[in-house]
Structure formats: structure tokens, C-alpha cells
Protein backbone atom coordinates (compact mmCIF):
# COMPACT_ATOMS: atom_id res chain seq x y z
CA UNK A 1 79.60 131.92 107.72
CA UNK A 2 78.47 132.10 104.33
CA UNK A 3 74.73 131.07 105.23
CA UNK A 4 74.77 134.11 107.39
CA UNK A 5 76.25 136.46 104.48
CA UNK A 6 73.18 134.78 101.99
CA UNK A 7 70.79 135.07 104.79
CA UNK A 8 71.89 138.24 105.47
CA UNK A 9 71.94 139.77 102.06
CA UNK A 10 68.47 138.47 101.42
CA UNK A 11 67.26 140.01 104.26
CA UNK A 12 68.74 143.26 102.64
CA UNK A 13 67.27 143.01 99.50
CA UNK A 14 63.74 142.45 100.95
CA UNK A 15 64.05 145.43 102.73
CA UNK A 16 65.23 147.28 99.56
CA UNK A 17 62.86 145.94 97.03
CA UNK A 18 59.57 148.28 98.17
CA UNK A 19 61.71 151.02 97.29
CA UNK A 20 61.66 149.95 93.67
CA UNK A 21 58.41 148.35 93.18
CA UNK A 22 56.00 149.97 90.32
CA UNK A 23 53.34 151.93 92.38
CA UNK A 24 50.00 151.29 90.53
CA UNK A 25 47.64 153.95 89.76
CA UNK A 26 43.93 153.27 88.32
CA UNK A 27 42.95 156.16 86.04
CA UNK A 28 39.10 156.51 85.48
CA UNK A 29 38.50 158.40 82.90
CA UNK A 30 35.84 158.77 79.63
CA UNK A 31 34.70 157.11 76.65
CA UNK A 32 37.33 155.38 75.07
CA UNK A 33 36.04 157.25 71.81
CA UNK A 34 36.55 160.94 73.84
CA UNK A 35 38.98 163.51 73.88
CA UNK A 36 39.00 163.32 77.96
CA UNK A 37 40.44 159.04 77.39
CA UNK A 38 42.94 160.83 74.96
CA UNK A 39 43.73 163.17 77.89
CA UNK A 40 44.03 160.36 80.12
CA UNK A 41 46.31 157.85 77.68
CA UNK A 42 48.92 161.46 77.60
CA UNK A 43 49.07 161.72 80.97
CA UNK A 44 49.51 158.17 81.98
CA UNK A 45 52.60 158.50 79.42
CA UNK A 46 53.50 161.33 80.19
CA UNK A 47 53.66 160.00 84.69
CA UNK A 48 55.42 156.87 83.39
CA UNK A 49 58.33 158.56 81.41
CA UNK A 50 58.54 161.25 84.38
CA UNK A 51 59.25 158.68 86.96
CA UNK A 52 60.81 156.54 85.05
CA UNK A 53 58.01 153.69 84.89
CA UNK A 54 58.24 153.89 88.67
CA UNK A 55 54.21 154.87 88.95
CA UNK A 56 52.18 153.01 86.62
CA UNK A 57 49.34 154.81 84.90
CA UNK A 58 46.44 152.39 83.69
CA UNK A 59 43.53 154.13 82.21
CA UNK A 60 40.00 152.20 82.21
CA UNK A 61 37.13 153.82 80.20
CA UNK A 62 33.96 154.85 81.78
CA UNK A 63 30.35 156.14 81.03
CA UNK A 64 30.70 159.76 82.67
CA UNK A 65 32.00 162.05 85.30
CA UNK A 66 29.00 160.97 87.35
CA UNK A 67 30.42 157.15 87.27
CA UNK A 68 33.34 158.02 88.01
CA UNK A 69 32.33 160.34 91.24
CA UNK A 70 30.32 157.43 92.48
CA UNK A 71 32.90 154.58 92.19
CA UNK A 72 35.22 157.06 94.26
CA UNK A 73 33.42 155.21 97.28
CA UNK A 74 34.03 152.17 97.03
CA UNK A 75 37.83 151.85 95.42
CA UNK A 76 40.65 151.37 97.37
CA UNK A 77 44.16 152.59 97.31
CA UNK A 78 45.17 154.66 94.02
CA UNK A 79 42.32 155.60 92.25
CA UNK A 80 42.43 158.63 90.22
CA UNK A 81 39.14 160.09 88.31
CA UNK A 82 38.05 162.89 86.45
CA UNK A 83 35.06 165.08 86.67
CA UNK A 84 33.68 168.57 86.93
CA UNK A 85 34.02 169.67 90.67
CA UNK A 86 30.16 170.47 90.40
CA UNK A 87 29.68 166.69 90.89
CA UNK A 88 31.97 166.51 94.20
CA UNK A 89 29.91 169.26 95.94
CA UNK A 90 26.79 167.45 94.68
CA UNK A 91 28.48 163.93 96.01
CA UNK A 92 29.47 165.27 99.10
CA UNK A 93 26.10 167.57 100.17
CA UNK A 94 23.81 164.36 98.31
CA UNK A 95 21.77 166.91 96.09
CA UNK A 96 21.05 165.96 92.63
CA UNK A 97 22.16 162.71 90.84
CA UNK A 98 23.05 162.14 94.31
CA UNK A 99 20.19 162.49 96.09
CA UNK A 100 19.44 159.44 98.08
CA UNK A 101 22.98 158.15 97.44
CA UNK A 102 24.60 159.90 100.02
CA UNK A 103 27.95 158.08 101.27
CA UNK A 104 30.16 158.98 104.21
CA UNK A 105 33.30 158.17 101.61
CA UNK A 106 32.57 161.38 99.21
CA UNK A 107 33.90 163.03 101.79
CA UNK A 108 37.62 161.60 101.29
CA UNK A 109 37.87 162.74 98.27
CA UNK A 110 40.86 165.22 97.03
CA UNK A 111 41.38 167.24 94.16
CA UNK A 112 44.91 166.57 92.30
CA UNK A 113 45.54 168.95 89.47
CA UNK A 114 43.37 170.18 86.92
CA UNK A 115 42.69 169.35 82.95
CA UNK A 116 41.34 171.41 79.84
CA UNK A 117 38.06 172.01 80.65
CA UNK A 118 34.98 171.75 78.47
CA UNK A 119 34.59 175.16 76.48
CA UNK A 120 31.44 176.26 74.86
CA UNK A 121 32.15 176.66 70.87
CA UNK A 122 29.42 179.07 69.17
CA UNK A 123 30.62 178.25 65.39
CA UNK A 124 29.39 180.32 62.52
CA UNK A 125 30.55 179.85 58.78
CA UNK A 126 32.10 183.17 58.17
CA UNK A 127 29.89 184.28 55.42
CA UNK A 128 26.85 183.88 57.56
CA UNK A 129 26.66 187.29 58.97
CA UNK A 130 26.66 186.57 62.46
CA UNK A 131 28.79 188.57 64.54
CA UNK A 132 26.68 188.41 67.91
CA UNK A 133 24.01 185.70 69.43
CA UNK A 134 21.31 188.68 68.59
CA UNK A 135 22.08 187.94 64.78
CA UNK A 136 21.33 184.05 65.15
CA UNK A 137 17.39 185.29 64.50
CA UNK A 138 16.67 182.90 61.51
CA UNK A 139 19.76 181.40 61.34
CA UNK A 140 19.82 177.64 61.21
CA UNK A 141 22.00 176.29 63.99
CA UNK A 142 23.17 172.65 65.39
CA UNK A 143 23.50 171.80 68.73
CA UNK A 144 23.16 168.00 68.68
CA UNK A 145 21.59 165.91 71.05
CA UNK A 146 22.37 164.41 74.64
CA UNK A 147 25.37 165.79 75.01
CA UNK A 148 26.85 168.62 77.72
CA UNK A 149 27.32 171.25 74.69
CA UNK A 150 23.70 170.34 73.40
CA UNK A 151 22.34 170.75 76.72
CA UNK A 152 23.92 174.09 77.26
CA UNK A 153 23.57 175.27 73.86
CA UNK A 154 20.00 175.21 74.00
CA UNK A 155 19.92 176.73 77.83
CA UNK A 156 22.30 179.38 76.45
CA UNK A 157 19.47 180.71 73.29
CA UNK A 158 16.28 180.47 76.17
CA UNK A 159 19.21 182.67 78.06
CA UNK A 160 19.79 184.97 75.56
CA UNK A 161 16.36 185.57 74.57
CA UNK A 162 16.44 183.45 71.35
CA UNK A 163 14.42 180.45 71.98
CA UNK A 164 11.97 179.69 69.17
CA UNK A 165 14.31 182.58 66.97
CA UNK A 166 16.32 180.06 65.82
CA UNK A 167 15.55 176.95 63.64
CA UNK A 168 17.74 173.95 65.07
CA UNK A 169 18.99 171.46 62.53
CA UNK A 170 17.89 167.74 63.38
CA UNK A 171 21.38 166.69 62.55
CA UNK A 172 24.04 164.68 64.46
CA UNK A 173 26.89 166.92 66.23
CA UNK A 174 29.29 164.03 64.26
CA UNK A 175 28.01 165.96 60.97
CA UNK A 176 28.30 169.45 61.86
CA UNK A 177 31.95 170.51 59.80
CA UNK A 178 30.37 168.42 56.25
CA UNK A 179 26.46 170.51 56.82
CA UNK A 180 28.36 173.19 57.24
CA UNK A 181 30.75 173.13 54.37
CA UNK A 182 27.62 172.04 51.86
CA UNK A 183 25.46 175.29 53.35
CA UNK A 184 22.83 172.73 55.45
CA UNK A 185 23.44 174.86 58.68
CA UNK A 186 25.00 178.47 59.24
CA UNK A 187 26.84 177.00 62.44
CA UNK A 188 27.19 174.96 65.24
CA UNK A 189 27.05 174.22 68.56
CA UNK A 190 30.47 172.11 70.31
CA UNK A 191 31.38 172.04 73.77
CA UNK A 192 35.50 170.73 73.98
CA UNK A 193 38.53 171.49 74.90
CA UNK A 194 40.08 174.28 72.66
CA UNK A 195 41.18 173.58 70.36
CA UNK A 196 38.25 171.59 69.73
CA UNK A 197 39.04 168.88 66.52
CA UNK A 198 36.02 169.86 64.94
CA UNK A 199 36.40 173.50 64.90
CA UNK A 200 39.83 173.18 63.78
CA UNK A 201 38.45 171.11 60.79
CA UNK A 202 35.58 173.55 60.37
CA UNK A 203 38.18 176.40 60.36
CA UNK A 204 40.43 175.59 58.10
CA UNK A 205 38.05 174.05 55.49
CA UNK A 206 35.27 176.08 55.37
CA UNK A 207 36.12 179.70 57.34
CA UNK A 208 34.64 180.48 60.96
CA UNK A 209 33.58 183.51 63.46
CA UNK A 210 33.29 182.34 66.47
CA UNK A 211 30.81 184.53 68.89
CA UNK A 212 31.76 185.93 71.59
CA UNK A 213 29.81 186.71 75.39
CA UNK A 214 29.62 189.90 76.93
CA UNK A 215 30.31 189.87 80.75
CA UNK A 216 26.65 190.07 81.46
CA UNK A 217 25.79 186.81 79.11
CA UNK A 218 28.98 184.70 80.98
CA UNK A 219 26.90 185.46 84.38
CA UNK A 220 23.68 184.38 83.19
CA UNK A 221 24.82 181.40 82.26
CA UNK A 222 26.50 180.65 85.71
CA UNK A 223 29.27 179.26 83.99
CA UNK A 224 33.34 179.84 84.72
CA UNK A 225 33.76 182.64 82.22
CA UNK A 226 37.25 181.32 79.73
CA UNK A 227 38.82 183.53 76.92
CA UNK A 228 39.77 181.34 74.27
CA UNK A 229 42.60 182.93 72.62
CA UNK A 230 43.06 185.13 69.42
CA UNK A 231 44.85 182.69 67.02
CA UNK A 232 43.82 178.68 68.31
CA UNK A 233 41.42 179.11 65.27
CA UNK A 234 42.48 179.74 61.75
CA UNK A 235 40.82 182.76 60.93
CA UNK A 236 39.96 183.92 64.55
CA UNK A 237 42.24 186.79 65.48
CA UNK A 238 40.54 188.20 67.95
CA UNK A 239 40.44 186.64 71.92
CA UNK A 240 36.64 184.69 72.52
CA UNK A 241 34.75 184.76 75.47
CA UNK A 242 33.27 181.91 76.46
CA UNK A 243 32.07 179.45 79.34
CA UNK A 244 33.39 176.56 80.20
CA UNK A 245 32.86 173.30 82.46
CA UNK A 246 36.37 172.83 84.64
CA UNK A 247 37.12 169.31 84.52
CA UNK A 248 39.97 168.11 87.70
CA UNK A 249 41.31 165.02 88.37
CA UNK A 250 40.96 163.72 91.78
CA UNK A 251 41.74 161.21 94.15
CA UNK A 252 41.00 160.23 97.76
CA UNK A 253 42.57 160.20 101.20
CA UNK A 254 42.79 156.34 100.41
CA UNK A 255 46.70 157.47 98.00
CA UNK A 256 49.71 158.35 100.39
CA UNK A 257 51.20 161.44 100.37
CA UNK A 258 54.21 160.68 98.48
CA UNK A 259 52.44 159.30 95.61
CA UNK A 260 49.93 162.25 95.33
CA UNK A 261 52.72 164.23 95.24
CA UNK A 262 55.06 162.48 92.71
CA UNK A 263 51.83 161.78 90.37
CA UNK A 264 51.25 165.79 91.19
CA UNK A 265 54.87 166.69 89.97
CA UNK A 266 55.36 164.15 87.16
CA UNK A 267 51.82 165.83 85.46
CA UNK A 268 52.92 169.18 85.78
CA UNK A 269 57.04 168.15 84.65
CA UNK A 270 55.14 166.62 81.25
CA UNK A 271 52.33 169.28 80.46
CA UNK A 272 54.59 171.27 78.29
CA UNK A 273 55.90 168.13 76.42
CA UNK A 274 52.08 167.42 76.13
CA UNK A 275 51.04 170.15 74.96
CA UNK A 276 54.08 169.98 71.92
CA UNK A 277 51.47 166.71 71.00
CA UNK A 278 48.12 167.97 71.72
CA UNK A 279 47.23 171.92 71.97
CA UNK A 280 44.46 171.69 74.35
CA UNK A 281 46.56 171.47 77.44
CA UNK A 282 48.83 174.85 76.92
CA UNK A 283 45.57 176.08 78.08
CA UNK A 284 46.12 174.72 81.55
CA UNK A 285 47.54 176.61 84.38
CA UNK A 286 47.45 176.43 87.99
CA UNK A 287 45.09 179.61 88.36
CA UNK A 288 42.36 176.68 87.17
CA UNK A 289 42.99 175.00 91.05
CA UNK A 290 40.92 178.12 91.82
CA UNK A 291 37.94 175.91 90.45
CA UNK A 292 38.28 173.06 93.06
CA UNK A 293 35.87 172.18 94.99
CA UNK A 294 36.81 171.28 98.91
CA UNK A 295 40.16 170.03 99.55
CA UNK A 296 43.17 169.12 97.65
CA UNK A 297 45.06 166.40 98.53
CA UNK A 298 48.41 167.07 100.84
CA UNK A 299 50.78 165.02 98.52
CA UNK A 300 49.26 166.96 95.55
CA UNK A 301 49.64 170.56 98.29
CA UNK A 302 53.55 170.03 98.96
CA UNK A 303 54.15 170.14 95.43
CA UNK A 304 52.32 173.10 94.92
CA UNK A 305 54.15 174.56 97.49
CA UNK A 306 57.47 174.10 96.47
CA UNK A 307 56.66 175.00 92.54
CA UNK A 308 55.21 178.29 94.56
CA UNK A 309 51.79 177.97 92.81
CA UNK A 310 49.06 179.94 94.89
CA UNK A 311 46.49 177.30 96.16
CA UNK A 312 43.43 179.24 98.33
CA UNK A 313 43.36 178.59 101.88
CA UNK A 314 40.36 176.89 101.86
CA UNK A 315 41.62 174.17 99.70
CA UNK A 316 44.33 173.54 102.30
């Protein structure tokens, strides 16, 4: 009788023990030395402590968005990843860095919930006299090198009709807050997520304008237009138009449904607890799922749902 009691109650406990196991979660994310690994090492703490260390968060460091997009087809089970939804359309229609890489498996993958996007930074020492990108003429300006914000910095002065107007400082983007402080450069250049370290440090130890775009200078760019409140800067009282880059994290149709979901719910549960730590994400909201590109994932949907956050039909 008693070997059918311990057989049975083993039998029991096999049965029970899935329920409890850790559910494992890969997080691709950035450099370790980026804001976007940051991100990633707050939200991993932030799922574990929501769940009570039932979904296990383990963040690996990569080279880029575009790494991270193409490793999407080949991982297996819970892989999560971030990246500008740019890079999924150009993944799934094989244009661009994609071109000739085309894979069947881009297609499986599914947007989650999204992250403080990249924000173009136009920072000008406040005594410079710059109030508008027409009075950069002569000005002496850093955008770095090799970087998203260099990139677009320089795209945004050809834009704006200021291309050879401006001298550009031959100065790393790492240096920008000391040349400006010692008078080496009238401002800078920074794409981040607001608010941005550098322009904090900039702000507060030197004094900053930061310009703003007109309507007609956001659509040039063909950039998501972002206002980057009156007040994130010291100094700065007045809301900023800018561009940014959205950034999402995604996963594939490889993660059930109920871990999409209670990954979904346990970001959302500790955003406001993260953003007590870390400013840049009490800029996120669920208007920013607008930025998705194709679907997002049903787990990641019947939370939505039930927190009544509008998701567009397409992304259904």
C-alpha cells in the first residue's frame, strides 16, 4: 500500500513541477557599454521581481539592431531582441542590409512592447546665439562619427540647407560636454533616449538651448516626429521637437502565448518602478505600438486587451 501512495505521489509531483519551473527568456540586446544593455539589465529585473523569478531574463550583448534582426532566424524558443521596426520590414521584404539574405523565418517574427526610442539632441551652449538650425551658419558643431546620431546629424544640415555652412569639429562624440564647457565647439550633435546622460551633464554644467523642428523640417527628415518635454533639461522650459528612431522589442511565433503575455504584463507592471531609477522610460507609452511594424505577438495582444490599450487592426 505504501509503494502505491510513494508511487503515486511522485507521479503527482511530476505532473506539478512544469507548473513551477523558471521559464527562460534570452534577451538580445546592445553593447554592453550602451544605454539600450542598461535598458535591457532593468527590464530583465524588473520581469524577474514581477513574476516572482518565475521567467528568467538573461541579457547577452550584441553588435547592433541589425544582429539581432538576423539571429531572429535561427533561435529557438524564447528569444527576445531589440531593434528599430525599420529593420523588420527590411528583414521581412529582403531590401537593404538584407538584400540577398532573405529567410522564410523573418516572417515569424512579433513585436512585444516598445522601449525609449533614439531621439535626435541638437545641443547648443546657451550663450551661443542659436535659437534655430538657420543660426548654425558659422557655428562650430559636433556630430561624431559612425554612429546613428552622426549619421543623421549630418543628413539633417544637407536637409536643412546647411551643408558646407557649418564647420564640424573632428572631435569624438565621448568629448562633446568637456569641448563644450572649454568653448572648443558651440554644440553638439547626440542621438539617445531623453534624457540623454550627456545632455543632462552638458545642462547642468555648462547651460543649453536645445533647437527645435518645425513640422515641415520633422517631414523632411522622414523621421517619427517626438516632443521632448519642457523641463527633462535643466534650463529647457519650453517642449522640443524632435525626431526620433522607435526602438521595440520583439520576439517570434517560436514563444507561447502565455509567456508573451506574462513577459508583456510583467514589463508594463515595472515601467513606472523603472522609470523612479532611470527617466528615459516615463517617456514610454502604448501610443508608441503605433510604430510597429507587422504583427504583434497574441500573448503580447491579450494583454493589451485587457489593460484596454488601443493596438491598430493591422497589428492584430
Amino acid at each position: 500500500m505504501r509503494r502505491i501512495l510513494y508511487a503515486a505521489t511522485i507521479a503527482s509531483l511530476a505532473v506539478a513541477l512544469p507548473a513551477f519551473a523558471e521559464e527562460r527568456v534570452t534577451f538580445k540586446s546592445a553593447k554592453t557599454a550602451s544605454s539600450y544593455y542598461q535598458m535591457s539589465v532593468q527590464i530583465a529585473e524588473a520581469v524577474k521581481e514581477a513574476t516572482d523569478g518565475e521567467i528568467v531574463v538573461t541579457v547577452e550583448e550584441s553588435q547592433g539592431s541589425v544582429q539581432n534582426v538576423t539571429e531572429a532566424a535561427r533561435r529557438s524558443g524564447n528569444y527576445v531582441f531589440t531593434t528599430p521596426p525599420v529593420l523588420v520590414r527590411l528583414a521581412q521584404t529582403g531590401k537593404g542590409m538584407f538584400e540577398g539574405k532573405e529567410n522564410p523565418k523573418f516572417a515569424d517574427i512579433r513585436a512585444l512592447f516598445p522601449i525609449p526610442s533614439l531621439t535626435m539632441h541638437f545641443v547648443m551652449r546657451a550663450d551661443a546665439g542659436v535659437d534655430s538650425f538657420a543660426d548654425l551658419k558659422g557655428k562650430t558643431i559636433l556630430i561624431g562619427r559612425g554612429s546613428f546620431g552622426a549619421r543623421e546629424g549630418a543628413k539633417y544640415l544637407d536637409l536643412f540647407g546647411l551643408e558646407g555652412g557649418v564647420e564640424l569639429a573632428n572631435v569624438e562624440l565621448s568629448a562633446a560636454v568637456a569641448a563644450l564647457k572649454n568653448r572648443q565647439i558651440d554644440g553638439f550633435v547626440t542621438a539617445g533616449s531623453y534624457p540623454a546622460p550627456n545632455v543632462v551633464e552638458a545642462a547642468a554644467g555648462t547651460g543649453i538651448t536645445l533647437l527645435s523642428m518645425t513640422d515641415d523640417q520633422v517631414t523632411m527628415t522622414a523621421r517619427t516626429r517626438l516632443v521632448i518635454p519642457g523641463g527633462t533639461y535643466a534650463g529647457v522650459d519650453e517642449d522640443v521637437v524632435t525626431t526620433s528612431l522607435p526602438v521595440i522589442a520583439h520576439t517570434t511565433t517560436a514563444m507561447d502565448d502565455d509567456t508573451a503575455y506574462a513577459l508583456t504584463k510583467a514589463y508594463w507592471t515595472g515601467k513606472d518602478a523603472m522609470g523612479e531609477n532611470a527617466a528615459w522610460w516615463n517617456g514610454v507609452s502604448g501610443e508608441m505600438l503605433a510604430n510597429v511594424h507587422g504583427k504583434i505577438h497574441p500573448g503580447a495582444l491579450r494583454y493589451y486587451d485587457e489593460a484596454g490599450i488601443d493596438v491598430p487592426e493591422g497589428m492584430r
